[in-house]
PDB file of N, CA and C in Angstrom:
ATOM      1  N   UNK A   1      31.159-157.599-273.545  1.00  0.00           N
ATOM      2  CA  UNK A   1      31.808-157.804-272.267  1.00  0.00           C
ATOM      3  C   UNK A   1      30.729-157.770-271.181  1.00  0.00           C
ATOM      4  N   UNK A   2      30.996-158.512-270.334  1.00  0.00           N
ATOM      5  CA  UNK A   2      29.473-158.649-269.238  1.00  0.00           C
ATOM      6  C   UNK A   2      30.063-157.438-268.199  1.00  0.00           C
ATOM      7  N   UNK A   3      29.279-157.497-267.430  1.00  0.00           N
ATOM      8  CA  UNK A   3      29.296-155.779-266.681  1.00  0.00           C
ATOM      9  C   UNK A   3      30.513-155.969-265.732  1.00  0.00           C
ATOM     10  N   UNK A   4      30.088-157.330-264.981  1.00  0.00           N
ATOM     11  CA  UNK A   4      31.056-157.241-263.804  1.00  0.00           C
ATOM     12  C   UNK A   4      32.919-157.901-264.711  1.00  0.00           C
ATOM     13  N   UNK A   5      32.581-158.032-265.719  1.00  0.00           N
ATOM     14  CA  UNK A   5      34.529-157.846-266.286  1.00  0.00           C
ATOM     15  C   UNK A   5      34.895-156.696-266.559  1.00  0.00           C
ATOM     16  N   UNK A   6      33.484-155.946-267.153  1.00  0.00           N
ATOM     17  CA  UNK A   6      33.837-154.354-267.341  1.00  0.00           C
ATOM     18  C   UNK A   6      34.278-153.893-266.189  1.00  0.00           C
ATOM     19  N   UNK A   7      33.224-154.528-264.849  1.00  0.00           N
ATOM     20  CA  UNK A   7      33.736-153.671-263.803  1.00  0.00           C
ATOM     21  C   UNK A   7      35.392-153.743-263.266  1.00  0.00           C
ATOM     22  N   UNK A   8      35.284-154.928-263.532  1.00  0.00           N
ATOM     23  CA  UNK A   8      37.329-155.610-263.014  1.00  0.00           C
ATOM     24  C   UNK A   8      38.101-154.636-263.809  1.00  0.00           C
ATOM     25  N   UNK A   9      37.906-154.831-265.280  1.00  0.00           N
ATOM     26  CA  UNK A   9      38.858-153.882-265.872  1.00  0.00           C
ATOM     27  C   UNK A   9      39.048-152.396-265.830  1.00  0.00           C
ATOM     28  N   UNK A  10      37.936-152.059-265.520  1.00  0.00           N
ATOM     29  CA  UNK A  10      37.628-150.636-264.850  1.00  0.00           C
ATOM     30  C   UNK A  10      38.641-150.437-263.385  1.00  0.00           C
ATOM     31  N   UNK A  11      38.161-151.234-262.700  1.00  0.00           N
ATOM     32  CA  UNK A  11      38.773-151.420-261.313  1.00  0.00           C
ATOM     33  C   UNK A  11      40.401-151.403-261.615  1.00  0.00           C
ATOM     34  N   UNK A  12      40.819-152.267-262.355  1.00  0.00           N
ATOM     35  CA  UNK A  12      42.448-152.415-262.516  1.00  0.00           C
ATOM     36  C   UNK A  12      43.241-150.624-263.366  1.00  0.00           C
ATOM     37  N   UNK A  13      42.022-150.546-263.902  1.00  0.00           N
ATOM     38  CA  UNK A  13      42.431-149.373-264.669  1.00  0.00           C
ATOM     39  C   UNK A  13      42.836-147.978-264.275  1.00  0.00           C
ATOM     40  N   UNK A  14      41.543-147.903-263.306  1.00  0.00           N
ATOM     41  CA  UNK A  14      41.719-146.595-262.253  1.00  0.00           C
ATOM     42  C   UNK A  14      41.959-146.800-261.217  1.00  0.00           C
ATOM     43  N   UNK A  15      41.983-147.854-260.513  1.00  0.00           N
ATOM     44  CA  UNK A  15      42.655-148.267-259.010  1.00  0.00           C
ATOM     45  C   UNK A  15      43.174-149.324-258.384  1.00  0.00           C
ATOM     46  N   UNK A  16      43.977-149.461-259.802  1.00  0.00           N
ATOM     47  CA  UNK A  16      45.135-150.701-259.232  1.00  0.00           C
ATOM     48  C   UNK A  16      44.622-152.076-258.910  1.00  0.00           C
ATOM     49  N   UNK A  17      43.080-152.175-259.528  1.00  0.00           N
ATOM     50  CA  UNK A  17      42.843-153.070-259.145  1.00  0.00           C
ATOM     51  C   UNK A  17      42.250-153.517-257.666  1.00  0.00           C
ATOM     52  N   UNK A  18      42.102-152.427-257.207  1.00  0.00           N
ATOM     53  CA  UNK A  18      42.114-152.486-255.776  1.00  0.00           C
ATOM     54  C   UNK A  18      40.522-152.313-254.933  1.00  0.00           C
ATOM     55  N   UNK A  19      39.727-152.755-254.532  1.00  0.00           N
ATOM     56  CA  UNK A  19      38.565-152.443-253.805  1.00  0.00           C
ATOM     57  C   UNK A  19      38.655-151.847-253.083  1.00  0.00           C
ATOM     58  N   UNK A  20      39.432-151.457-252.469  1.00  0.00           N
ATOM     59  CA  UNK A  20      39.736-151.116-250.950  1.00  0.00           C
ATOM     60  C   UNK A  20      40.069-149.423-251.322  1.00  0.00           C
ATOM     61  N   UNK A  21      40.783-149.359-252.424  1.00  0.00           N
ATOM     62  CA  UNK A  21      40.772-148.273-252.631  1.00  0.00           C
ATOM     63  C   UNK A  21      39.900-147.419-253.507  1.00  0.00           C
ATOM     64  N   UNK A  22      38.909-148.095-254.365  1.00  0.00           N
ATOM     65  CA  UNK A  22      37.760-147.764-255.080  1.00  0.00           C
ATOM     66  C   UNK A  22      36.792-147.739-253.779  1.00  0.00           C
ATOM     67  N   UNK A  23      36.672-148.094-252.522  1.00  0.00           N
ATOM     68  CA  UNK A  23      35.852-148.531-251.316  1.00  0.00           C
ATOM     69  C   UNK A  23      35.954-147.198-250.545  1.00  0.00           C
ATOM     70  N   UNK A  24      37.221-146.571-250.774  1.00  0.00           N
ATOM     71  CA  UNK A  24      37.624-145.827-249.872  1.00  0.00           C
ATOM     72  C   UNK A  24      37.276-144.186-250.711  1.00  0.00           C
ATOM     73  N   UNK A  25      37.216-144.615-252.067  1.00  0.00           N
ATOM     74  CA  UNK A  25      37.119-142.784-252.686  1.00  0.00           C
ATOM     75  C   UNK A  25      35.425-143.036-252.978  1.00  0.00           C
ATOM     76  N   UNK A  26      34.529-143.843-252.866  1.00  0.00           N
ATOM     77  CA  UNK A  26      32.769-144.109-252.527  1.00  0.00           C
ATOM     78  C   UNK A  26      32.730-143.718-251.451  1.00  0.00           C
ATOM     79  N   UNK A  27      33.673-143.667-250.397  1.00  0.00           N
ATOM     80  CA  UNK A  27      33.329-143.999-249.055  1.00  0.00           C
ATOM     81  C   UNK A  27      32.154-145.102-247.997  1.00  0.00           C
ATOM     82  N   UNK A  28      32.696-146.225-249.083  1.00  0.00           N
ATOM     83  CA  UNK A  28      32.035-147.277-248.784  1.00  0.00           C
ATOM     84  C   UNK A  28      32.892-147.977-248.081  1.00  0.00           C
ATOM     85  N   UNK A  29      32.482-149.129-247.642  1.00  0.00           N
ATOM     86  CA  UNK A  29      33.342-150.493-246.877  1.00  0.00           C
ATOM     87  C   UNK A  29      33.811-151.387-247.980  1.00  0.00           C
ATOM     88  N   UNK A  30      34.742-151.695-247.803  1.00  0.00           N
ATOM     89  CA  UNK A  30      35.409-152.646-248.849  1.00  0.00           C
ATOM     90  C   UNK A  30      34.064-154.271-249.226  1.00  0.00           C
ATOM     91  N   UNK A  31      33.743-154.458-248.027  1.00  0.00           N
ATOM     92  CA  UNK A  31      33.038-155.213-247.693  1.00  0.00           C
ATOM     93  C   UNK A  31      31.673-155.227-249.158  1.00  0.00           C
ATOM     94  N   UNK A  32      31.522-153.841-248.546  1.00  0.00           N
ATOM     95  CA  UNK A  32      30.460-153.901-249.788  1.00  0.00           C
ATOM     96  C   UNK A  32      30.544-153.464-250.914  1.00  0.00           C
ATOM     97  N   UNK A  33      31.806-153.299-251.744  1.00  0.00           N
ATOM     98  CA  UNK A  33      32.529-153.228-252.844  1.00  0.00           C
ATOM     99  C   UNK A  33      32.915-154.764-253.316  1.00  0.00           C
ATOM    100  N   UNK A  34      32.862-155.454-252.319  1.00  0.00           N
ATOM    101  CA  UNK A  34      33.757-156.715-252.548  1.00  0.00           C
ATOM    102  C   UNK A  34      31.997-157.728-252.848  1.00  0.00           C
ATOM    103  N   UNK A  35      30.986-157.513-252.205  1.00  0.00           N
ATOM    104  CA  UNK A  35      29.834-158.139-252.842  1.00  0.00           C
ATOM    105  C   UNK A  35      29.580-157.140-254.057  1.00  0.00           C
ATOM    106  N   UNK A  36      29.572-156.020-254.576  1.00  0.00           N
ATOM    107  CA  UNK A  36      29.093-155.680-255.824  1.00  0.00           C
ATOM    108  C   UNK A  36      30.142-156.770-256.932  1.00  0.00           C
ATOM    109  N   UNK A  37      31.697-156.646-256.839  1.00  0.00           N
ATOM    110  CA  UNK A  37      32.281-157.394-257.291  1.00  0.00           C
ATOM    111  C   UNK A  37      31.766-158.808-257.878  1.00  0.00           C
ATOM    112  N   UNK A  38      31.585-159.911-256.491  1.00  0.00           N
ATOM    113  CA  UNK A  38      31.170-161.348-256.217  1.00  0.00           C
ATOM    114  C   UNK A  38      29.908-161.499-256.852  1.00  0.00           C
ATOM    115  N   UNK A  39      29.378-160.498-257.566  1.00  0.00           N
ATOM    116  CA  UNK A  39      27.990-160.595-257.649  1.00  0.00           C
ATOM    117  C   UNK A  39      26.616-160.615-257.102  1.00  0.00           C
ATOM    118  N   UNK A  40      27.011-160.619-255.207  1.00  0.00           N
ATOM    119  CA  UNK A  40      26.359-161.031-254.759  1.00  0.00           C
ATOM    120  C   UNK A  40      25.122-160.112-253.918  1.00  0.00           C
ATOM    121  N   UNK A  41      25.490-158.515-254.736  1.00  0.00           N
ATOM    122  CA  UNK A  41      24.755-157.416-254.448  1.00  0.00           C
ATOM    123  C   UNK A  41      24.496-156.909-255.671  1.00  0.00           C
ATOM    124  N   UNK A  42      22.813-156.556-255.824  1.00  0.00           N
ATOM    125  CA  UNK A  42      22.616-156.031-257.275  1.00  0.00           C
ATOM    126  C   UNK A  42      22.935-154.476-257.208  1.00  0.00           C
ATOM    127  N   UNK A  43      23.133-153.894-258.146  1.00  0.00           N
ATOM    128  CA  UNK A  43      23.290-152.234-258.463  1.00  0.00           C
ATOM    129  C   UNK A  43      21.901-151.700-258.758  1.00  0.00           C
ATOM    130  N   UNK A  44      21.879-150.383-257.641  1.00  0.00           N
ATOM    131  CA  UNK A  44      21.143-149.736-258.071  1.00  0.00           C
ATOM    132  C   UNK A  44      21.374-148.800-259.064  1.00  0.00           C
ATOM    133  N   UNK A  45      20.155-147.770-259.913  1.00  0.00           N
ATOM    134  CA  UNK A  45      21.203-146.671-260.917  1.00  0.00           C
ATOM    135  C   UNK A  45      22.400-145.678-260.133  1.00  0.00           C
ATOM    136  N   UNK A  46      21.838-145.518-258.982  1.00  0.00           N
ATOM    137  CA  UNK A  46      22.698-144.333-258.164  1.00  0.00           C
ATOM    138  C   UNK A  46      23.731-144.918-258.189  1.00  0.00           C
ATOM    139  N   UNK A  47      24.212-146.531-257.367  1.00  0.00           N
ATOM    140  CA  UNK A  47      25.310-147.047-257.218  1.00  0.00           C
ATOM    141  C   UNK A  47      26.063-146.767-258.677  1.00  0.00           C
ATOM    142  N   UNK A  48      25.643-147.389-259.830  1.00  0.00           N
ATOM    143  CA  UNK A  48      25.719-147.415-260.891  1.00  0.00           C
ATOM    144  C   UNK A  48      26.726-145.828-261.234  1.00  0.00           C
ATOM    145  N   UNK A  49      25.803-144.437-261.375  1.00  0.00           N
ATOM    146  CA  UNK A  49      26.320-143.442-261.792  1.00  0.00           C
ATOM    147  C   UNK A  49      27.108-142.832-260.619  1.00  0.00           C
ATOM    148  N   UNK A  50      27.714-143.457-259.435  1.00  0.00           N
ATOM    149  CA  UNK A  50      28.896-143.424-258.847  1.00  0.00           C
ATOM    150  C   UNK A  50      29.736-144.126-259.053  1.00  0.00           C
ATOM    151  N   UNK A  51      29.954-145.494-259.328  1.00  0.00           N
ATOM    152  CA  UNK A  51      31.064-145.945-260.185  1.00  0.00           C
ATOM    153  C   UNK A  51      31.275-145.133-261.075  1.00  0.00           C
ATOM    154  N   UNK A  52      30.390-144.489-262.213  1.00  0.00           N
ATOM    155  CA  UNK A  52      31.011-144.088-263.585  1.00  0.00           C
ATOM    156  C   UNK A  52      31.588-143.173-262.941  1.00  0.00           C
ATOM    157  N   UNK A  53      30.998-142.273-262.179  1.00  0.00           N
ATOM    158  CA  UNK A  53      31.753-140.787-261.788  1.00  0.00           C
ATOM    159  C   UNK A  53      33.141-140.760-261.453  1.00  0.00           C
ATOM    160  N   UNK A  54      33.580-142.509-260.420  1.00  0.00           N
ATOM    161  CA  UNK A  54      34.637-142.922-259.821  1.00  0.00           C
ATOM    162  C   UNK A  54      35.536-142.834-260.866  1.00  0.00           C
ATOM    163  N   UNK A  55      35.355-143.903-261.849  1.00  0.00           N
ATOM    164  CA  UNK A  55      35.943-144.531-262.958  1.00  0.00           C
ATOM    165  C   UNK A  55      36.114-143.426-263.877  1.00  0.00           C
ATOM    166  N   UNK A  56      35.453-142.639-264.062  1.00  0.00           N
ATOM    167  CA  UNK A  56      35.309-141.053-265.142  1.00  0.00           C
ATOM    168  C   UNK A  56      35.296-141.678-266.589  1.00  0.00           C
ATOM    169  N   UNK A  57      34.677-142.947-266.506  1.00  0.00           N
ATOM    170  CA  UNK A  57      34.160-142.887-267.986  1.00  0.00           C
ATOM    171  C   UNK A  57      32.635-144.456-267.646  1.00  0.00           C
ATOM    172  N   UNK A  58      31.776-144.529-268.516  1.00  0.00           N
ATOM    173  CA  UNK A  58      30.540-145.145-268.528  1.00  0.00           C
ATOM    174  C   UNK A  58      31.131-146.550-268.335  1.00  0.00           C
ATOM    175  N   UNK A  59      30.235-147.414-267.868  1.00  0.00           N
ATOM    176  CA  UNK A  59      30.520-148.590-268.008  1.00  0.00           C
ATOM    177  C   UNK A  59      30.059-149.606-268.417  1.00  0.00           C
ATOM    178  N   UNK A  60      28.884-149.273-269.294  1.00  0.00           N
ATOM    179  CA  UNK A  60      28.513-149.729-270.317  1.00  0.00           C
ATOM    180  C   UNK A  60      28.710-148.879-271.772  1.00  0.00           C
ATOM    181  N   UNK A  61      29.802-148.514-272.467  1.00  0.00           N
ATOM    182  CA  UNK A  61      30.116-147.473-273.688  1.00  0.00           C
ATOM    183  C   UNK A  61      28.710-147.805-274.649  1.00  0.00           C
ATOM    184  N   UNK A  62      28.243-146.977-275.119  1.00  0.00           N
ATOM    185  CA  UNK A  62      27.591-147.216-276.152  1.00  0.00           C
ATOM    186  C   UNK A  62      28.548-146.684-277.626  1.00  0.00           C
ATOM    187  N   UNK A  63      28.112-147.614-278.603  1.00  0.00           N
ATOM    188  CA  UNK A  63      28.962-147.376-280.269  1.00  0.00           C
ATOM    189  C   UNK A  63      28.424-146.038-280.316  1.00  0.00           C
ATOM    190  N   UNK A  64      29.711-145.483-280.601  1.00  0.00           N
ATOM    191  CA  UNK A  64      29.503-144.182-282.275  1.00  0.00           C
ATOM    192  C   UNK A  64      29.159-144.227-283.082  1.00  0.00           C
ATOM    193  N   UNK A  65      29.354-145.303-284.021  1.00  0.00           N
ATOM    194  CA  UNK A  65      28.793-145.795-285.725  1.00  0.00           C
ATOM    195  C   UNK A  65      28.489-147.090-285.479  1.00  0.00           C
ATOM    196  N   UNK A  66      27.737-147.280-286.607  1.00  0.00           N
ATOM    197  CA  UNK A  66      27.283-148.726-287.198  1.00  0.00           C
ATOM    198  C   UNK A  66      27.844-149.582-288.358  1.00  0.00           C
ATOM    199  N   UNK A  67      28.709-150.347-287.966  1.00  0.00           N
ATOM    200  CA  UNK A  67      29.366-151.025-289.260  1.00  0.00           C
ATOM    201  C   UNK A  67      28.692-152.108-289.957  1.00  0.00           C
ATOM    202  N   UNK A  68      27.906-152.114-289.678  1.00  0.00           N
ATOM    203  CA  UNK A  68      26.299-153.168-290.082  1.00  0.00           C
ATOM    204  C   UNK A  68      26.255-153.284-291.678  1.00  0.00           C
ATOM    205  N   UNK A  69      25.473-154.001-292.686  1.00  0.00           N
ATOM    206  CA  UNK A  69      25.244-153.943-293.793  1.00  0.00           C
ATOM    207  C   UNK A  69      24.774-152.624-294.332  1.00  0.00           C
ATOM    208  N   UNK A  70      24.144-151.855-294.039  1.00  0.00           N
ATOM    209  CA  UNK A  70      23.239-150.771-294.024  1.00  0.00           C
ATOM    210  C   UNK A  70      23.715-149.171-293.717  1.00  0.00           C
ATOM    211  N   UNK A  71      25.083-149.191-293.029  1.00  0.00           N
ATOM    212  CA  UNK A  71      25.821-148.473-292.697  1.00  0.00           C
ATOM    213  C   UNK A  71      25.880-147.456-294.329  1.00  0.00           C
ATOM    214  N   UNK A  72      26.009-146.409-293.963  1.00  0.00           N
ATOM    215  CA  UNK A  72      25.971-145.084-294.777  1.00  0.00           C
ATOM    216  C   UNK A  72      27.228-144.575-294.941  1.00  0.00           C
ATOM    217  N   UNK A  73      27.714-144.456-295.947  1.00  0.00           N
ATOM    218  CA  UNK A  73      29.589-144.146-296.191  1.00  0.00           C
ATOM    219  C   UNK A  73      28.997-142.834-296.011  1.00  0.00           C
TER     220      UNK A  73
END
């Protein structure tokens, strides 16, 4: 999943979908919630580990196991 669908589904998940209200518990401007969205602002890590904090889970998950050829029963 590319980051910014993670981010949408994230967004719909914990706040309705809503910028304005993910804008408002950052205490950011919607404005500039709405370019992280559009793509049209890159993330820094900080920005980054305030979404997760927002969202209360990572937003890039990393796997638990490996179901690969090689995988260990």
């Amino acid at each position: 999943m590319m980051t910014l669908d993670r981010l949408r589904y994230l967004l719909d998940k914990h706040f309705e979908g809503k910028q304005l209200l993910l804008a408002r518990h950052l205490g950011k401007s919607e404005a500039e919630v709405s370019k992280w969205f559009n793509g049209v602002q890159n993330f820094t890590s900080k920005t980054i580990g305030k979404l997760e904090a927002a969202f209360g889970e990572s937003i890039w998950p990393v796997a638990t196991h490996h179901d690969g050829p090689n995988a260990q029963e």
